[in-house]
C-alpha atoms as a PDB file:
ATOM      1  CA  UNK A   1     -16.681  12.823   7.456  1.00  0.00           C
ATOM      2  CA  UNK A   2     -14.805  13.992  10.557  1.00  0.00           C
ATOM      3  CA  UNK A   3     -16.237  10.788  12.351  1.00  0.00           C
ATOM      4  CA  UNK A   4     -14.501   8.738   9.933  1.00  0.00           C
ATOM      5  CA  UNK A   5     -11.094  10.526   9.758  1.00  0.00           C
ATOM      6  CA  UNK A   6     -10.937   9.613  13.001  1.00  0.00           C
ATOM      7  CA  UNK A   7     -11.059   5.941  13.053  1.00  0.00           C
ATOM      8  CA  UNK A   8      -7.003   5.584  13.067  1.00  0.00           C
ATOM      9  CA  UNK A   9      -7.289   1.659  13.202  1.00  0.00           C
ATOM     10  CA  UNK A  10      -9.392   1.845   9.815  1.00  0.00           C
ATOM     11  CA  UNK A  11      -6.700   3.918   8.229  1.00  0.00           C
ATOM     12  CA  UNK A  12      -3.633   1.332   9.213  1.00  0.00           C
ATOM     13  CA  UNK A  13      -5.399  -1.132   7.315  1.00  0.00           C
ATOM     14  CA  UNK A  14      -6.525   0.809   4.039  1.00  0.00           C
ATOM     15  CA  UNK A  15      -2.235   1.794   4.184  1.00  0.00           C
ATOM     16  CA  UNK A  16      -1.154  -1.802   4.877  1.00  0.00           C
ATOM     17  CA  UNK A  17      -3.397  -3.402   2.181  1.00  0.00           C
ATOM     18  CA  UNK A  18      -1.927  -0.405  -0.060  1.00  0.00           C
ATOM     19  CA  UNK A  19       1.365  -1.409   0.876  1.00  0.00           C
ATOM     20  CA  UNK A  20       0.964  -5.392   0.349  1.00  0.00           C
ATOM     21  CA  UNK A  21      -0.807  -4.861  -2.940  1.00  0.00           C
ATOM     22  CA  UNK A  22      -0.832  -1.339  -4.081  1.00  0.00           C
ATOM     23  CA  UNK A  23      -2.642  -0.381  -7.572  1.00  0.00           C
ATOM     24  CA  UNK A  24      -0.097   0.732  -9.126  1.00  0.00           C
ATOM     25  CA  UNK A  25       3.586  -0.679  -9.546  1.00  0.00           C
ATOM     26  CA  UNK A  26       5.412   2.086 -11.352  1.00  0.00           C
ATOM     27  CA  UNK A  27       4.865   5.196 -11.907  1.00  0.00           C
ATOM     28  CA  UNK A  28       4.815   7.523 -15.172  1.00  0.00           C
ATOM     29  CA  UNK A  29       8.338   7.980 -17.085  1.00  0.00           C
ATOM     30  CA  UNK A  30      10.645  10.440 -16.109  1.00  0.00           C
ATOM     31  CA  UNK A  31      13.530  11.572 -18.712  1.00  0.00           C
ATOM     32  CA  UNK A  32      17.121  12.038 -17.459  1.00  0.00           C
ATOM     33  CA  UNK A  33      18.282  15.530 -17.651  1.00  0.00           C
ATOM     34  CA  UNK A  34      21.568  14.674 -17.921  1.00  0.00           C
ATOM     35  CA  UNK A  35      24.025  11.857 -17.426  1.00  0.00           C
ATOM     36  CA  UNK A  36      24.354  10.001 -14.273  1.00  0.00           C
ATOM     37  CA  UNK A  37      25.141   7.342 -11.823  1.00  0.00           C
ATOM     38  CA  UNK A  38      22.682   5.534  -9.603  1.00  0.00           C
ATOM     39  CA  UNK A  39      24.503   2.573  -7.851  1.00  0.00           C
ATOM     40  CA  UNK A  40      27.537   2.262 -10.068  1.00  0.00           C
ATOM     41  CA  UNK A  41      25.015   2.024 -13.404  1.00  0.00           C
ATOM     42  CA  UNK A  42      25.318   4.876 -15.763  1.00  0.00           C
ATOM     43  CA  UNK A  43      22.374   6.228 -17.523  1.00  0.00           C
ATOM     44  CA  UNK A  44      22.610   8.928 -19.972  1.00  0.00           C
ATOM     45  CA  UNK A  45      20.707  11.754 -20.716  1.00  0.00           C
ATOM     46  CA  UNK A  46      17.680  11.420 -22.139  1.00  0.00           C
ATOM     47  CA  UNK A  47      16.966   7.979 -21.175  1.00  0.00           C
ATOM     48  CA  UNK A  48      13.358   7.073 -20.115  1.00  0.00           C
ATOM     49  CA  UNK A  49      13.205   5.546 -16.203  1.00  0.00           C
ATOM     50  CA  UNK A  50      10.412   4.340 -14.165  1.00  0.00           C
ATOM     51  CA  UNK A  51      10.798   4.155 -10.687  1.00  0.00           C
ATOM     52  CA  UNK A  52      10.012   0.860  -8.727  1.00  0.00           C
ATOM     53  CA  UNK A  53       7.028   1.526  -6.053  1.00  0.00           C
ATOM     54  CA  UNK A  54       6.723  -2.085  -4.749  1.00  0.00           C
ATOM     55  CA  UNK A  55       9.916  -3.396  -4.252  1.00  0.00           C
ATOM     56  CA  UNK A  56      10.370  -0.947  -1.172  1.00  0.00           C
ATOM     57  CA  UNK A  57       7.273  -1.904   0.352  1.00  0.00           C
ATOM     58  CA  UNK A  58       9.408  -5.301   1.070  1.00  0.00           C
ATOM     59  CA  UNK A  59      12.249  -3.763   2.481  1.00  0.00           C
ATOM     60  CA  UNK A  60      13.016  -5.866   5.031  1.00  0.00           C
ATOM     61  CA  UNK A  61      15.763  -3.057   5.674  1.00  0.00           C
ATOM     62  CA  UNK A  62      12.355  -0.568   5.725  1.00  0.00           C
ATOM     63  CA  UNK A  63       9.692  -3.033   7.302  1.00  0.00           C
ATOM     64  CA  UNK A  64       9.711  -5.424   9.861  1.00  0.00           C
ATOM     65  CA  UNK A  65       7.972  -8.872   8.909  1.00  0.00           C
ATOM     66  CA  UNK A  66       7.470  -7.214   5.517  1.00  0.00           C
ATOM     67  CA  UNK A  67       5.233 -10.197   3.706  1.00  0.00           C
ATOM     68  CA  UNK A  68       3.150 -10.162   7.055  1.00  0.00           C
ATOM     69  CA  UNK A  69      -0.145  -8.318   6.923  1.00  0.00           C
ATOM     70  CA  UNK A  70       0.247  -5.915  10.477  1.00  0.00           C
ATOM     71  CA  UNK A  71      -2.139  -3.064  10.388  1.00  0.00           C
ATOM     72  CA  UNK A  72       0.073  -1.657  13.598  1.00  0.00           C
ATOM     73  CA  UNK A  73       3.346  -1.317  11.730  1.00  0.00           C
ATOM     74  CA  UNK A  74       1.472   3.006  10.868  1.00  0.00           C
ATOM     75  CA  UNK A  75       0.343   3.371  14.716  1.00  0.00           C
ATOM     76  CA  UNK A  76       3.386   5.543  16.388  1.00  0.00           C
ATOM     77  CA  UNK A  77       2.775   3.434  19.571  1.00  0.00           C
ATOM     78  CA  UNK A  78       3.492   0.158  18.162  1.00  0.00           C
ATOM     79  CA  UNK A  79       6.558  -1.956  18.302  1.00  0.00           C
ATOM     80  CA  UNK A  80       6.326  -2.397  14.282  1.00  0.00           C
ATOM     81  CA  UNK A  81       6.575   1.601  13.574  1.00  0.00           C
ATOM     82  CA  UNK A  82      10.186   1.495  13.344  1.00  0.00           C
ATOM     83  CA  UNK A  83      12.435   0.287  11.029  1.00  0.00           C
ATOM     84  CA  UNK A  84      13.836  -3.349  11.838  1.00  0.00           C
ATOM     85  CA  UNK A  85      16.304  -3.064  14.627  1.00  0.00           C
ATOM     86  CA  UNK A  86      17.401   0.353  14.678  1.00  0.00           C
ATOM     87  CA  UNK A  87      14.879   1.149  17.729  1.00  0.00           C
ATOM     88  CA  UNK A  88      12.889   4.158  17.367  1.00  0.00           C
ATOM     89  CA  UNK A  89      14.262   5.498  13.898  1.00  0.00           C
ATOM     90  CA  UNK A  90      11.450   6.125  11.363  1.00  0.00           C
ATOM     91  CA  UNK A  91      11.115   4.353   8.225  1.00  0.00           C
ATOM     92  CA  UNK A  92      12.286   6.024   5.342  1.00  0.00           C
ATOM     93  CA  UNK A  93       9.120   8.047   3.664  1.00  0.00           C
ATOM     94  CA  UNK A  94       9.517   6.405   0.583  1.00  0.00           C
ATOM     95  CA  UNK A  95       9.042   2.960   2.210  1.00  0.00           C
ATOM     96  CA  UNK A  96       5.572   3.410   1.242  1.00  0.00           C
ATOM     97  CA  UNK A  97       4.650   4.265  -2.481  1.00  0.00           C
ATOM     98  CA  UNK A  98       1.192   3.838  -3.230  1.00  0.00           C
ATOM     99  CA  UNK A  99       0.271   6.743  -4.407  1.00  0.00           C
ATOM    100  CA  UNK A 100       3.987   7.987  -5.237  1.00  0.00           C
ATOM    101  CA  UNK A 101       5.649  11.090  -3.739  1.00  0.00           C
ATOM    102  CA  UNK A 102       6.946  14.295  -3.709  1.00  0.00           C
ATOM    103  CA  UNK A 103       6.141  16.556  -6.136  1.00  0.00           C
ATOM    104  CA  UNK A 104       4.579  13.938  -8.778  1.00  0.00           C
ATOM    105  CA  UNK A 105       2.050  12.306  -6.198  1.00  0.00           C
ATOM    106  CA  UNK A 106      -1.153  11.596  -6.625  1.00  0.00           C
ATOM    107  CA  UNK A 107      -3.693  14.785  -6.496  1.00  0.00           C
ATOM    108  CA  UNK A 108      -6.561  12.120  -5.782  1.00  0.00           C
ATOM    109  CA  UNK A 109      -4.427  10.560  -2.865  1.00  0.00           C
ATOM    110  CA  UNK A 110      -6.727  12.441   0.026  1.00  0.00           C
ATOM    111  CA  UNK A 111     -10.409  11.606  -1.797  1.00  0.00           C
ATOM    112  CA  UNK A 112      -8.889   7.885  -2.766  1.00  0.00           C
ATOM    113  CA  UNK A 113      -8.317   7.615   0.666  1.00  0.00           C
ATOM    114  CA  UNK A 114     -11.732   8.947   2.140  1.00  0.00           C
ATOM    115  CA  UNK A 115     -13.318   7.013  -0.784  1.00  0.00           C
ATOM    116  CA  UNK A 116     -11.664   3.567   0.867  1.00  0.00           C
ATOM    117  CA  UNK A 117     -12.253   4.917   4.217  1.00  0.00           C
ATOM    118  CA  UNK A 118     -16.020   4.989   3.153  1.00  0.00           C
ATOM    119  CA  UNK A 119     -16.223   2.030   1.383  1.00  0.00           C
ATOM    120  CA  UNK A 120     -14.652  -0.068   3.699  1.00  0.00           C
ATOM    121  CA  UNK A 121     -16.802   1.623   6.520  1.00  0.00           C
ATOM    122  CA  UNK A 122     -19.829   0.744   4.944  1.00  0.00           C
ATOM    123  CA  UNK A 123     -18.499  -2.923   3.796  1.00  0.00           C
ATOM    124  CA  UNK A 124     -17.871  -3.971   7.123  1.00  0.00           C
ATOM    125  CA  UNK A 125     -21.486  -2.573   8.958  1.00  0.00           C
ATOM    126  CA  UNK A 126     -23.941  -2.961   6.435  1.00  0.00           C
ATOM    127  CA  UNK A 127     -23.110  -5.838   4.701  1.00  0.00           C
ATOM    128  CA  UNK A 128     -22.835  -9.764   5.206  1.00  0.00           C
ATOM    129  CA  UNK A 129     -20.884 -12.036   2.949  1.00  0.00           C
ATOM    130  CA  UNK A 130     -19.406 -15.029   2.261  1.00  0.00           C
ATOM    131  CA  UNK A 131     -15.982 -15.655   0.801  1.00  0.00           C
ATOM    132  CA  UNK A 132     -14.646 -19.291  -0.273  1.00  0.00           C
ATOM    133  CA  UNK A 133     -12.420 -20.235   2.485  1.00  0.00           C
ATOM    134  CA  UNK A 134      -9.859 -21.656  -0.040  1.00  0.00           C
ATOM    135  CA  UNK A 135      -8.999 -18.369  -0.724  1.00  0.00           C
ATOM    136  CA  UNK A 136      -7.172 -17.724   2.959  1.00  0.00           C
ATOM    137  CA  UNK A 137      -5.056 -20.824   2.459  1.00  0.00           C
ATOM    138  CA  UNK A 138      -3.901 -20.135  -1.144  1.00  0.00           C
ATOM    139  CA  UNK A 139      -0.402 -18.076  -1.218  1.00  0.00           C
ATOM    140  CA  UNK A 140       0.100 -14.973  -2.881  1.00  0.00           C
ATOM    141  CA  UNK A 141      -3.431 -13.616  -3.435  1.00  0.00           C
ATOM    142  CA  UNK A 142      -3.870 -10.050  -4.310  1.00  0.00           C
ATOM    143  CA  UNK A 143      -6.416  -8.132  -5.111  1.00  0.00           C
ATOM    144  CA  UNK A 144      -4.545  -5.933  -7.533  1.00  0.00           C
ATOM    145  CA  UNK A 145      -2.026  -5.710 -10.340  1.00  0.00           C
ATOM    146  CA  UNK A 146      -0.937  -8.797 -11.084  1.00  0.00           C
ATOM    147  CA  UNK A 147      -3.884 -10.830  -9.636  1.00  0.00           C
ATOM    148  CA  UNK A 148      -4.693 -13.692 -11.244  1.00  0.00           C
ATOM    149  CA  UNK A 149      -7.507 -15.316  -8.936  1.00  0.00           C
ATOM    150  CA  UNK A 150     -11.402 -15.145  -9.601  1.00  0.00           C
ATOM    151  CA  UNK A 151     -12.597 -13.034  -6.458  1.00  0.00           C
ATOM    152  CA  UNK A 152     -15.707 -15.318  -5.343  1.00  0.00           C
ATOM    153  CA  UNK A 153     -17.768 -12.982  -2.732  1.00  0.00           C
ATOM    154  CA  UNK A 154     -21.195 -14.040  -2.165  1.00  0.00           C
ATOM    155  CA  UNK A 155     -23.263 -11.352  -0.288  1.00  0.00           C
ATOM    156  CA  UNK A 156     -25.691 -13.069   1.775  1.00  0.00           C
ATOM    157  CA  UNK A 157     -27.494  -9.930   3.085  1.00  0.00           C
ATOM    158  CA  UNK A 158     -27.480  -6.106   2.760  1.00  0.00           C
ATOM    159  CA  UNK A 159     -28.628  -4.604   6.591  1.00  0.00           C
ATOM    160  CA  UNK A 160     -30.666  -0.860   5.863  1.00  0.00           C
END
């Protein structure tokens, strides 16, 4: 396990195909306590809202080339860590929503993440496959919410 935690580069992709196509793209309800204003819209008390998680994963005021699959954009030595233009200032830490924040986050984000570490660990040494090369060249696939593409994966050999 402590092998694993330690393969940085594995991480940056697990959090950049999280942040491309995340599982989730809202979270639960929460009730309004009392009447506000959020960006010159009112909402009164006791109105149901669900925050957006995917829209700021496109920030293109958050991420730099933010439809662009770069794994380096979570390494603190690379020139995508920071936010567009403003040199060295960190993104914002709710930039990146997978698994929600703050006090509501996910209590499975840590084993989720070990689980993909894992998975994707294993995936890539133990097993060969075959994906339809169409696939690469169509836009917009996803492998979660909102996918609508048949996954065609042909494994040509497990290695013991």
């Amino acid at each position: 396990m402590d092998n694993i935690q330690q393969i940085d580069y594995l991480t940056y992709v697990i959090k950049e195909a999280l942040r491309l196509d995340g599982p989730a793209v809202q979270t639960f309800p929460y009730i309004v306590n009392q009447d506000i204003t959020v960006c010159n819209v009112k909402i009164s008390k006791g109105t149901p809202v669900r925050p957006d998680i995917i829209a700021p994963h496109y920030s293109p005021n958050e991420w730099q080339k933010p439809k662009e699959f770069i794994p380096e954009r979570y390494d603190p030595e690379s020139k995508y860590y920071a936010r567009p233009g403003k040199g060295s200032i960190k993104r914002d830490p709710s930039a990146w929503l997978p698994f929600s924040r703050g006090i509501r986050t996910c209590p499975g984000q840590s084993i989720a993440m070990l689980e993909l570490k894992v998975l994707l660990a294993y995936f890539l040494t133990r097993v060969e496959y075959e994906v339809d090369k169409k696939l690469f060249e169509t836009e917009g696939v996803g492998f979660a919410n909102g996918s609508h593409f048949k996954l065609d994966i042909r494994v040509t050999k497990i290695i013991q």
